[in-house]
C-alpha atoms as a PDB file:
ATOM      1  CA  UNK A   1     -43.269 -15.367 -25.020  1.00  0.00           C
ATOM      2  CA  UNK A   2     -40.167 -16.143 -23.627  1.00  0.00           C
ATOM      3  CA  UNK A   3     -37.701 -16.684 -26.552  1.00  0.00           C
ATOM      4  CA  UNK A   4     -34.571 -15.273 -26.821  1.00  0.00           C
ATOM      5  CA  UNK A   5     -33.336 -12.455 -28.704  1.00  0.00           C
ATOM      6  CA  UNK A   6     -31.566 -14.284 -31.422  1.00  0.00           C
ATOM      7  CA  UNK A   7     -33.395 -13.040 -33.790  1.00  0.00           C
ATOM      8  CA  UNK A   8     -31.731  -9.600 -33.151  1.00  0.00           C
ATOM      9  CA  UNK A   9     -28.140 -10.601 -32.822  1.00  0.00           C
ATOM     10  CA  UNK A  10     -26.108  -9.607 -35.925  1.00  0.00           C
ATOM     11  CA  UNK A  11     -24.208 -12.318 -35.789  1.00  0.00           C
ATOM     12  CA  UNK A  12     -21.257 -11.439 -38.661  1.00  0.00           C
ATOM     13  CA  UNK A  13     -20.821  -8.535 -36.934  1.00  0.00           C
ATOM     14  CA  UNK A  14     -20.604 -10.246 -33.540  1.00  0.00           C
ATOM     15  CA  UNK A  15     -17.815 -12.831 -34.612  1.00  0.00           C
ATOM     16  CA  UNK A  16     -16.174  -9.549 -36.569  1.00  0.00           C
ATOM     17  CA  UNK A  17     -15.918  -7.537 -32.842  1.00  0.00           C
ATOM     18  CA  UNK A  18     -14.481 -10.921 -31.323  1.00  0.00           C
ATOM     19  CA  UNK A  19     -11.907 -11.171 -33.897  1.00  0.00           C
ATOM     20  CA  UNK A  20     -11.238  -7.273 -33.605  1.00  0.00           C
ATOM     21  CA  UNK A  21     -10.669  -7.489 -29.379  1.00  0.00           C
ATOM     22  CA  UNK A  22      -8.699 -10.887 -30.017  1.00  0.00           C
ATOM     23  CA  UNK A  23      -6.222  -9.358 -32.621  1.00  0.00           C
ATOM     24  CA  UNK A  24      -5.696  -6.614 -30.142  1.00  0.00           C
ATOM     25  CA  UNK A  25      -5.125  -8.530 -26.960  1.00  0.00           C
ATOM     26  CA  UNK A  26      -2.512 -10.766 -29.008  1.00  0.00           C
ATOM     27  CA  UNK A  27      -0.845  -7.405 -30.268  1.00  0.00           C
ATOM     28  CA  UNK A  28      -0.528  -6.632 -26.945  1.00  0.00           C
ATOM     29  CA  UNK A  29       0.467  -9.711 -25.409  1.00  0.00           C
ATOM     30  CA  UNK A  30       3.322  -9.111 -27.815  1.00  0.00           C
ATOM     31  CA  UNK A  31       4.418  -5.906 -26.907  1.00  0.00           C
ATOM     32  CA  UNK A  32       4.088  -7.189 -23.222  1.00  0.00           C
ATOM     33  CA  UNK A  33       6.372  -9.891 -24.362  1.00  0.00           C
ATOM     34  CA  UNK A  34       8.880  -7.305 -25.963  1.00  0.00           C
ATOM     35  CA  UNK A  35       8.955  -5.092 -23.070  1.00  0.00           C
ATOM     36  CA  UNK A  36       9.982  -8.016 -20.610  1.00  0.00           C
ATOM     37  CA  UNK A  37      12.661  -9.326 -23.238  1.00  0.00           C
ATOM     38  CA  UNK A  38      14.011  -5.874 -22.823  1.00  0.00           C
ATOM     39  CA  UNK A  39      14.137  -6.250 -19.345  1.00  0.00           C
ATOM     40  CA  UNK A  40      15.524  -9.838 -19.116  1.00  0.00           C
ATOM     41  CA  UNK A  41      18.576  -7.940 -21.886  1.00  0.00           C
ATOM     42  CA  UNK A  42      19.113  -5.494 -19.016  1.00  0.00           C
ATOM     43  CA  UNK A  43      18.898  -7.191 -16.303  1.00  0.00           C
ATOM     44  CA  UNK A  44      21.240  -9.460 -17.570  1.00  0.00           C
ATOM     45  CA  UNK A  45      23.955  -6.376 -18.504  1.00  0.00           C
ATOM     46  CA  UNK A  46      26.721  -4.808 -16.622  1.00  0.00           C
ATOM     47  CA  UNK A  47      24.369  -2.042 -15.680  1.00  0.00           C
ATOM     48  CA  UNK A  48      24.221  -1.069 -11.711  1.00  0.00           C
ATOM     49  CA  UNK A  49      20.666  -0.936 -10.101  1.00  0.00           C
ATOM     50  CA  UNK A  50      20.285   2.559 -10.588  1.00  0.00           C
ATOM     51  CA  UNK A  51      20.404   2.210 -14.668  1.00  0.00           C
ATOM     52  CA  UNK A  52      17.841  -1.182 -14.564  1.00  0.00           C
ATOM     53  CA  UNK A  53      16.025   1.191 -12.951  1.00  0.00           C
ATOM     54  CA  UNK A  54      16.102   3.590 -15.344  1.00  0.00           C
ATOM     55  CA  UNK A  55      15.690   1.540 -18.099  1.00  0.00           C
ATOM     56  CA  UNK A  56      12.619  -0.070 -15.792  1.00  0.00           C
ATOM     57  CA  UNK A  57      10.756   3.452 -16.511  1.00  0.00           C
ATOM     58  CA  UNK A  58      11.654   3.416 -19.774  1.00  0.00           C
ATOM     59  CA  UNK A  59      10.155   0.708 -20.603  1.00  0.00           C
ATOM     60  CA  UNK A  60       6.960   1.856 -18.387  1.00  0.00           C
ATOM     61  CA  UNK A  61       7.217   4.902 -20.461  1.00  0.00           C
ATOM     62  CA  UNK A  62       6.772   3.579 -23.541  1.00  0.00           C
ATOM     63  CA  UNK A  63       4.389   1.643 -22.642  1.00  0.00           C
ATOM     64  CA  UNK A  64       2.062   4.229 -21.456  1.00  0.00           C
ATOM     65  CA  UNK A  65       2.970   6.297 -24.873  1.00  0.00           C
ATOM     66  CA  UNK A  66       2.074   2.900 -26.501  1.00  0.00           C
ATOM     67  CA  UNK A  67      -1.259   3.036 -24.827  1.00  0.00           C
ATOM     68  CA  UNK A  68      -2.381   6.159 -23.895  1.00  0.00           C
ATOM     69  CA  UNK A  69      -5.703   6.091 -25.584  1.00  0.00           C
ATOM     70  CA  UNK A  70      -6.947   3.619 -23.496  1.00  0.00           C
ATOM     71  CA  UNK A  71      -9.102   4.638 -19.714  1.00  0.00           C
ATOM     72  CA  UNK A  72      -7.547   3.165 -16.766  1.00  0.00           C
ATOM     73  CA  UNK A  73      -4.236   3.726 -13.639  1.00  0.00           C
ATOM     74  CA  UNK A  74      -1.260   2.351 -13.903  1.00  0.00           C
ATOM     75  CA  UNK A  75       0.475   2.337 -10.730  1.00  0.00           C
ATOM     76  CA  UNK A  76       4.051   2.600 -10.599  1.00  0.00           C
ATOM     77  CA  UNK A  77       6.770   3.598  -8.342  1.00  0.00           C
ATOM     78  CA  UNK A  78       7.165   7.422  -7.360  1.00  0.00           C
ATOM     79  CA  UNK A  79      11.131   6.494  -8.747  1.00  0.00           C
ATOM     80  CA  UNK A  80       9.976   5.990 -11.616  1.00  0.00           C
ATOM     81  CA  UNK A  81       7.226   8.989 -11.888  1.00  0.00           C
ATOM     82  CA  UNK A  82      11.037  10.720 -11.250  1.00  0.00           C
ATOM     83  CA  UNK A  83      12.491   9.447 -14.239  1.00  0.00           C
ATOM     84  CA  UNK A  84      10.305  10.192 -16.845  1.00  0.00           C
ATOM     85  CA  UNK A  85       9.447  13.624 -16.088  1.00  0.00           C
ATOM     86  CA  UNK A  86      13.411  14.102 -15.280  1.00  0.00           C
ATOM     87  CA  UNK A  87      15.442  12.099 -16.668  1.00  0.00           C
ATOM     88  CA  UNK A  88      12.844  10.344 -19.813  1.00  0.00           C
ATOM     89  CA  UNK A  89      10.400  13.332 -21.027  1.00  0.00           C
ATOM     90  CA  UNK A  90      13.514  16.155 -21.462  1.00  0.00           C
ATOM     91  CA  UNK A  91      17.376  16.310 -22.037  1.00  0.00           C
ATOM     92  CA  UNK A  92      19.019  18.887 -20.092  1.00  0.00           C
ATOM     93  CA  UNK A  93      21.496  20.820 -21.888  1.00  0.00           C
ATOM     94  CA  UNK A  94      23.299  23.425 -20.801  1.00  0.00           C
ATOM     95  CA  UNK A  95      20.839  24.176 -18.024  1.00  0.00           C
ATOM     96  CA  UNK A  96      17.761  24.129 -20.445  1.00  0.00           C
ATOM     97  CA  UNK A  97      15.141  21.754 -19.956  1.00  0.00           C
ATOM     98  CA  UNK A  98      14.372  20.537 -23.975  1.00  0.00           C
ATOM     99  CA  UNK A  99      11.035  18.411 -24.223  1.00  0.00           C
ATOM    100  CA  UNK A 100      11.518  15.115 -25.685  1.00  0.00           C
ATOM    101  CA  UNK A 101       9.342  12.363 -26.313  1.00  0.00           C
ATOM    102  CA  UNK A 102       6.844  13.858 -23.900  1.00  0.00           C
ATOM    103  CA  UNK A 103       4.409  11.729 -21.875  1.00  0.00           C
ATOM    104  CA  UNK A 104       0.963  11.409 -23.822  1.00  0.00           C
ATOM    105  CA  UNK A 105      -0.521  10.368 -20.764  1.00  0.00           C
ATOM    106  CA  UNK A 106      -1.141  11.934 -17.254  1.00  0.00           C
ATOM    107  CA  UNK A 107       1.732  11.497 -14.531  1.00  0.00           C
ATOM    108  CA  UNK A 108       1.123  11.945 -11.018  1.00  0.00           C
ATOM    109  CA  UNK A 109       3.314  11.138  -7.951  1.00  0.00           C
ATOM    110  CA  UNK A 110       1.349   8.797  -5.544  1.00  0.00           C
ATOM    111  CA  UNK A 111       1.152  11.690  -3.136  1.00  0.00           C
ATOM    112  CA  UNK A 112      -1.028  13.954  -6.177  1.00  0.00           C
ATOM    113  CA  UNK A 113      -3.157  11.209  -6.756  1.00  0.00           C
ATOM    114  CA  UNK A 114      -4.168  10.408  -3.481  1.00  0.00           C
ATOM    115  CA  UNK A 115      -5.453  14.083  -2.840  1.00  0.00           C
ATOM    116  CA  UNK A 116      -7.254  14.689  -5.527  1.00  0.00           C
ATOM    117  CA  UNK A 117      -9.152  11.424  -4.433  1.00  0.00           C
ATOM    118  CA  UNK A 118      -9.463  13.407  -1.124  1.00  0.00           C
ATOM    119  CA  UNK A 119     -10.541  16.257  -2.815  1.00  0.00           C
ATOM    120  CA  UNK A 120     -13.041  14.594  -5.075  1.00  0.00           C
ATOM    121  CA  UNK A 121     -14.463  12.865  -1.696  1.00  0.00           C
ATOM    122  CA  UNK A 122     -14.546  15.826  -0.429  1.00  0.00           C
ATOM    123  CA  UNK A 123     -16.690  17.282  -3.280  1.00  0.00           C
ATOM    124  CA  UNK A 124     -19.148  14.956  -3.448  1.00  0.00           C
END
């Protein structure tokens, strides 16, 4: 025969999962949305380049902290890879790097990345 599997589909649960993924893609069109307000509020400040910047990979930071759980590579400027792990991810005080707020995520300069992709080649 060459019906269809209908018959098998569990459809409740089908319309459940779409409801599910669209709930999270509008949560996260909305913290999209926050993180480019933020931006715009910056960008429109008093704040030299340097500071935008900053506040650029803070905002990447977060983010990435938001998200962490989920697969995938996020590429960003090696600036910014900078100013998490040195000016974002610890306070220094008095000479002593303090952990704060510590990236949940892996961080890797473009450099790192691209050899382990050589050395993964490599491996295989």
């Amino acid at each position: 025969s060459s019906g269809s599997n209908l018959e098998n589909v569990d459809f409740p649960q089908a319309i459940t999962n779409i409801k599910t993924e669209e709930s999270n893609c509008k949560k996260s069109l909305d913290q999209l949305m926050t993180a480019i307000n933020q931006v715009k509020l910056v960008s429109n400040s008093n704040l030299t380049s340097d500071e935008i910047n900053l506040e650029r990979s803070k905002v990447m930071h977060l983010g990435a902290q938001e998200h962490h759980q989920f697969p995938g590579v996020w590429k960003i400027g090696d600036q910014h890879v900078e100013d998490i792990k040195e000016k974002i991810s610890y306070w220094n005080v008095l000479g002593w790097r303090i952990p704060v707020n510590k990236p949940k995520y892996n961080l890797v300069t473009r450099e790192d990345f691209n050899m382990d992709l050589l050395i993964d080649e490599r491996l295989s």
